[in-house]
N, C-alpha and C. Protein backbone atom coordinates (compact mmCIF):
# COMPACT_ATOMS: atom_id res chain seq x y z
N UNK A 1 -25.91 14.83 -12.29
CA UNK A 1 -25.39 13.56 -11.85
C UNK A 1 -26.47 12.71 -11.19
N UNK A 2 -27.26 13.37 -10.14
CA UNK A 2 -28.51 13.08 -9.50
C UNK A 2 -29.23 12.05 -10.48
N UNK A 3 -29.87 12.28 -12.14
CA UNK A 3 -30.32 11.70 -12.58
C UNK A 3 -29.89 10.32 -13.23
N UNK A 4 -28.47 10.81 -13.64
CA UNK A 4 -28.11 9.64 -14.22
C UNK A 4 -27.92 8.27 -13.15
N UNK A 5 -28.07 8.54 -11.50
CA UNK A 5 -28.07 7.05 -10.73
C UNK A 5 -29.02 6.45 -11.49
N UNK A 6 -30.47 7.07 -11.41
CA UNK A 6 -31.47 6.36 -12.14
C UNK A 6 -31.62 5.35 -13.33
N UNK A 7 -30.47 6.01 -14.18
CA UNK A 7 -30.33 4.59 -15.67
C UNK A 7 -28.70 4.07 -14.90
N UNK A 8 -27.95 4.48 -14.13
CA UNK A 8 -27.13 3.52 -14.00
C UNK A 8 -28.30 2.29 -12.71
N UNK A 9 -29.19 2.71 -12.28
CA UNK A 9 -29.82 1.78 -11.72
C UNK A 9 -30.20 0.20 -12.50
N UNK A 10 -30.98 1.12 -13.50
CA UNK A 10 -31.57 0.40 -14.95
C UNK A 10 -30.00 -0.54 -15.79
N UNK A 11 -29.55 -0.35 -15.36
CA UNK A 11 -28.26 -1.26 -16.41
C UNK A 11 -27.55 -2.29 -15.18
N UNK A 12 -28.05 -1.79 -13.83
CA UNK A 12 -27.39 -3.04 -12.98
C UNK A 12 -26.24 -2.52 -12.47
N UNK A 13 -25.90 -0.75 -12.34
CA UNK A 13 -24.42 -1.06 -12.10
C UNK A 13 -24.48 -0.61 -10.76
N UNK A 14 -23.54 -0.34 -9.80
CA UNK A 14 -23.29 0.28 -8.74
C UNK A 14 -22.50 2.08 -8.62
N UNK A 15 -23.13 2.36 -8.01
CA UNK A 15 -22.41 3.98 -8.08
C UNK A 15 -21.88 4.42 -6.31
N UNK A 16 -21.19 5.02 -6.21
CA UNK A 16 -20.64 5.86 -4.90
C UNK A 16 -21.07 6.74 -4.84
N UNK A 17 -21.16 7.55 -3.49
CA UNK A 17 -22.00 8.97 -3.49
C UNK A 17 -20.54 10.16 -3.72
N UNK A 18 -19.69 9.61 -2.70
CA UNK A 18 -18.55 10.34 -2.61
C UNK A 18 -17.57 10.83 -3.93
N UNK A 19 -16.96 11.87 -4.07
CA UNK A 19 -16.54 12.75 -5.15
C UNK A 19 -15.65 13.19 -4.86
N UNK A 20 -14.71 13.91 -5.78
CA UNK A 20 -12.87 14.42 -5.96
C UNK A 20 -13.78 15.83 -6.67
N UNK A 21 -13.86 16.84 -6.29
CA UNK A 21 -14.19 18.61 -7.18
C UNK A 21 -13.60 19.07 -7.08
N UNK A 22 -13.57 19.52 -8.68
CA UNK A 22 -12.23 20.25 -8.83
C UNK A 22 -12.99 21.39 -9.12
N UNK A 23 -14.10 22.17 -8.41
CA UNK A 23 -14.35 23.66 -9.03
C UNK A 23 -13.70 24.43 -8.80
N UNK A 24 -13.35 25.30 -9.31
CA UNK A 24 -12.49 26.33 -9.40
C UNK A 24 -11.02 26.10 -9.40
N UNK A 25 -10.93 25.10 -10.62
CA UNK A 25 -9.54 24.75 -10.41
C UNK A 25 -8.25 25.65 -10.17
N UNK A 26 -8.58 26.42 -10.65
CA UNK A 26 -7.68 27.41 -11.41
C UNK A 26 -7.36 28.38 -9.77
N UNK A 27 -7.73 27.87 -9.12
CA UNK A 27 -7.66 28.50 -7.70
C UNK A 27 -7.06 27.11 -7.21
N UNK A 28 -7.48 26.27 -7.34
CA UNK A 28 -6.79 25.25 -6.24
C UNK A 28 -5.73 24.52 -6.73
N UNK A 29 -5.60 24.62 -7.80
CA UNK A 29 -3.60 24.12 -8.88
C UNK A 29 -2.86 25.00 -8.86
N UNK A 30 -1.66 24.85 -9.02
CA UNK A 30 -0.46 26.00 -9.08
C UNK A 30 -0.42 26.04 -10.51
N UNK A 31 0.59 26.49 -11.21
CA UNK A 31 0.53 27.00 -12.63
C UNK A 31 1.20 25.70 -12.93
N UNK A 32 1.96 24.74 -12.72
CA UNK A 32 2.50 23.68 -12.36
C UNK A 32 1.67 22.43 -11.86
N UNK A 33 0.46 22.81 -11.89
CA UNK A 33 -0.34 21.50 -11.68
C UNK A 33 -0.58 20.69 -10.66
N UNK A 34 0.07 21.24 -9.39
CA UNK A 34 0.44 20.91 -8.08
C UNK A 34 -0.77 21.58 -7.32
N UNK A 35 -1.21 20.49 -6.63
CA UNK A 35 -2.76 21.12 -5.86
C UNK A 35 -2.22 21.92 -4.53
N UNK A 36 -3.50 22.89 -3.83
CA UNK A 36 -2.57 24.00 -3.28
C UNK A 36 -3.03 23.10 -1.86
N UNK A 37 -4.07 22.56 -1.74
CA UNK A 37 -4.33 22.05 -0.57
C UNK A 37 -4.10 20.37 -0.97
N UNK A 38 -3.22 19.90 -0.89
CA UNK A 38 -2.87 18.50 -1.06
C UNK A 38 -3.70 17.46 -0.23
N UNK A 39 -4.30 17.91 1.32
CA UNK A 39 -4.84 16.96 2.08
C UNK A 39 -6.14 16.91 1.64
N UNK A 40 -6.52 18.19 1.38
CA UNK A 40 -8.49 18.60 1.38
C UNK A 40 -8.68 17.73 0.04
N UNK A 41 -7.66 17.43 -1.24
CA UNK A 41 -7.92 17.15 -2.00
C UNK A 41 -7.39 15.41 -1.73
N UNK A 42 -6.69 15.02 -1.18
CA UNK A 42 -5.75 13.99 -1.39
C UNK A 42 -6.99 13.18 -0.31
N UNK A 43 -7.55 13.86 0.71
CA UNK A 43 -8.62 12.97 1.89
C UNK A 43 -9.71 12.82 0.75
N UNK A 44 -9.95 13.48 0.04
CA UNK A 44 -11.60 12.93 -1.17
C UNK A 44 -11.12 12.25 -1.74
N UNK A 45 -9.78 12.00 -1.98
CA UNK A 45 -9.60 11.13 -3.30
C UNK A 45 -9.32 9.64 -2.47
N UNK A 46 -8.85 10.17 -1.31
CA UNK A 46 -9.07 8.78 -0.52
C UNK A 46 -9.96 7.97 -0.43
N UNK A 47 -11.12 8.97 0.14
CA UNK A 47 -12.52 8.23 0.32
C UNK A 47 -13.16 7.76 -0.62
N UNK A 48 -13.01 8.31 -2.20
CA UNK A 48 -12.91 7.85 -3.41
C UNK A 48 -13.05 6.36 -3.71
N UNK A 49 -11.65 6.53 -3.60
CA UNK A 49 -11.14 5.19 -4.02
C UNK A 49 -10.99 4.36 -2.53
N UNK A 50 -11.21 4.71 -1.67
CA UNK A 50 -11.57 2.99 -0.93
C UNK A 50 -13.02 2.55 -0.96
N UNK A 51 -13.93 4.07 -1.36
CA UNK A 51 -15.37 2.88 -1.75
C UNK A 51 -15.25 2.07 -2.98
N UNK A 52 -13.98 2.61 -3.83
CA UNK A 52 -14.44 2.09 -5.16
C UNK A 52 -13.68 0.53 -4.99
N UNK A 53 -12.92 0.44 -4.86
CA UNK A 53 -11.53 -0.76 -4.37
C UNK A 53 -12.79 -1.69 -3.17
N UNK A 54 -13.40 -1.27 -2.31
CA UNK A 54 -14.23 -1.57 -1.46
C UNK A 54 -15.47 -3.13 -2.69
N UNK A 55 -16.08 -1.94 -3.37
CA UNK A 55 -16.84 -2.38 -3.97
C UNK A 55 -16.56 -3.28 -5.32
N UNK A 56 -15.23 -3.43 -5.86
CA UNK A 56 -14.85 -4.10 -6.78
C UNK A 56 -14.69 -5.25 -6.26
N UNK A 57 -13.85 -5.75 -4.76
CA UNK A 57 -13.12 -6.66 -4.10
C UNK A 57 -14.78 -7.41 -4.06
N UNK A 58 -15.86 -6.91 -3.37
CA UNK A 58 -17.18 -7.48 -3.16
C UNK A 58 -17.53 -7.63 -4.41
N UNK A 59 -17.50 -7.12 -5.40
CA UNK A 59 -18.45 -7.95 -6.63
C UNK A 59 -17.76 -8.83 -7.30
N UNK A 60 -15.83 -9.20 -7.04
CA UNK A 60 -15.19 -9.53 -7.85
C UNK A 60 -15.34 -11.27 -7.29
N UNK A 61 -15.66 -10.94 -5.70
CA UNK A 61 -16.17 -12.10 -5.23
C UNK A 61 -17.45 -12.57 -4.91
N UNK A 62 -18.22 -11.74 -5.58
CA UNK A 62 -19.65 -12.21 -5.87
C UNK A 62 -19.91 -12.68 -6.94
N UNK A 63 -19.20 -12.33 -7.78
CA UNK A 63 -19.28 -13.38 -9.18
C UNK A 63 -18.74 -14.31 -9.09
N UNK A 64 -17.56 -14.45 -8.44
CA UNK A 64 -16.84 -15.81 -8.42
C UNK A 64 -17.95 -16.94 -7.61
N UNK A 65 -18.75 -16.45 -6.65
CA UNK A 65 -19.39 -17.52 -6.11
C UNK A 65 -20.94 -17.73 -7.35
N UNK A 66 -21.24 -16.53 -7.65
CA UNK A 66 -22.45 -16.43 -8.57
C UNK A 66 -22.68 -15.45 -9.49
N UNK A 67 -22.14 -16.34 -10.69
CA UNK A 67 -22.19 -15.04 -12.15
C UNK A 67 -23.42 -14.63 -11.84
N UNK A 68 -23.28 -13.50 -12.68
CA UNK A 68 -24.34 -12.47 -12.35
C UNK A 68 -25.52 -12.67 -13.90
N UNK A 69 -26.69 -12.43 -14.00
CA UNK A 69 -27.66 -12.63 -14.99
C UNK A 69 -28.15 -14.20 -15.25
N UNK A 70 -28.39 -14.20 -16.95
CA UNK A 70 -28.81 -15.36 -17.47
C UNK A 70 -27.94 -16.79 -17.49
């Protein structure tokens, strides 16, 4: 993942550091698909998505004042 910031650098886009892991799923879902720790997983997915919601609201009004490129 480390490398690919580097060409998402090169194309202009923005990336978050923060992450949702699901290793070892098969330990942390029920057979039913229901996560076993709902907060440990439900607080990353938080932090997730308010950088991402964070960072859309700022570029959605950074273009509106100044398209972006040529």
């Amino acid at each position: 993942m480390e490398a690919l910031r580097v060409v998402f650098a090169e194309l202009h886009t923005v990336t978050v550091r923060d992450t949702v892991s699901f290793h070892l799923a098969h330990q942390r879902f029920t057979a039913d698909g229901d996560a076993v720790d709902e907060a440990g997983t439900g607080a990353a997915a938080t932090v997730l998505l308010d950088q991402l919601t964070w960072w859309a609201r700022a570029l959605r009004a950074a273009r509106a004042r100044a398209p972006y490129g040529g």
